[in-house]
Protein backbone atom coordinates (compact mmCIF):
# COMPACT_ATOMS: atom_id res chain seq x y z
CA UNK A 1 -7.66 -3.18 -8.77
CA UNK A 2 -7.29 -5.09 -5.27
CA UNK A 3 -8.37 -3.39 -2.09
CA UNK A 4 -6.80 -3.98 1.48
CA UNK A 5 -6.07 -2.11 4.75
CA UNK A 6 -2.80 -0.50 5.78
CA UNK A 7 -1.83 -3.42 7.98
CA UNK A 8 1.95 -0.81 9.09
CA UNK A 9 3.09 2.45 8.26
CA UNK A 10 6.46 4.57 8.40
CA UNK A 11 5.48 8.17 8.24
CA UNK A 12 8.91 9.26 8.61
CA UNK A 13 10.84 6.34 6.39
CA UNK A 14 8.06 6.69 3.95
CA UNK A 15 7.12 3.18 3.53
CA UNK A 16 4.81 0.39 5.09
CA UNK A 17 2.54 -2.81 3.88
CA UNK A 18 -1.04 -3.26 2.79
CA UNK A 19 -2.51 -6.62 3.57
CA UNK A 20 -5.12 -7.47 0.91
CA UNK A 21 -8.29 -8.64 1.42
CA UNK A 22 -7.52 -12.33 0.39
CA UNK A 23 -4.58 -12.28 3.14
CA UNK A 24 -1.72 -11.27 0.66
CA UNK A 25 0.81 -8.87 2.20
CA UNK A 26 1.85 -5.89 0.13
CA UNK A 27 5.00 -3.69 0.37
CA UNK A 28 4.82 -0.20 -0.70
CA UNK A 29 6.13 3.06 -0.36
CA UNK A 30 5.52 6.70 -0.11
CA UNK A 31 6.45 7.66 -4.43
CA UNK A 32 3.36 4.22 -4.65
CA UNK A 33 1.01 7.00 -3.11
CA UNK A 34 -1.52 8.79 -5.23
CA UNK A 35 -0.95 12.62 -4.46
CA UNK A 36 -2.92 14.12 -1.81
CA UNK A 37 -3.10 11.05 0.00
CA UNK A 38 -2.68 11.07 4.39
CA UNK A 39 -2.16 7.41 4.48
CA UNK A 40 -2.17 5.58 8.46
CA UNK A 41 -2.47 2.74 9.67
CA UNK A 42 -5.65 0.60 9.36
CA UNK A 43 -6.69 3.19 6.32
CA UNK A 44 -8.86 1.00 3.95
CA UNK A 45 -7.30 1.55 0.34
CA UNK A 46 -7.11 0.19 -3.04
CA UNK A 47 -4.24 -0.13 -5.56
CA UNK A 48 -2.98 -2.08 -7.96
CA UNK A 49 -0.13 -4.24 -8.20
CA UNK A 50 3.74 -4.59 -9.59
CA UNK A 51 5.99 -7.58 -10.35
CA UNK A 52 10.06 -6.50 -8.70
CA UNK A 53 12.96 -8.37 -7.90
CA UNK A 54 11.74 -8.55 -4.52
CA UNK A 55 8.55 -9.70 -5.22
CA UNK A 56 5.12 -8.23 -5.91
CA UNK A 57 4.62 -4.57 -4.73
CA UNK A 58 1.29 -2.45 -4.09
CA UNK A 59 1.61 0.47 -6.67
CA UNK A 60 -0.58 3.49 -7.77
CA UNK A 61 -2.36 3.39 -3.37
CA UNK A 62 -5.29 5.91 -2.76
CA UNK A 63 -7.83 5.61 -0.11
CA UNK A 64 -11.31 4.34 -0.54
């Protein structure tokens, strides 16, 4: 589990990035989002992570 803060968010393209609290940036996007979740900007969350073809992506996001 890593933990980070919504560094940008998309509300209406339904994506954003999490910067991780060792300085790691994160994509992610809104089907990454446990339900229920209001996600904004500068949110504090957790999540966990996923190897892509575009590199490493935050996956399985809820707030902390």
């Amino acid at each position: 589990m890593n933990y980070g803060t919504v560094k940008l968010w998309r509300n209406l393209e339904g994506w954003g990035f999490i910067e991780a609290k060792d300085g790691e940036e994160y994509f992610f996007n809104i089907s990454s989002l446990r339900k229920g979740q209001n996600i904004r900007e500068h949110a504090n969350v957790k999540f966990d992570t996923e190897e892509t073809s575009k590199g490493p992506q935050a996956v399985n996001v809820s707030l902390t």
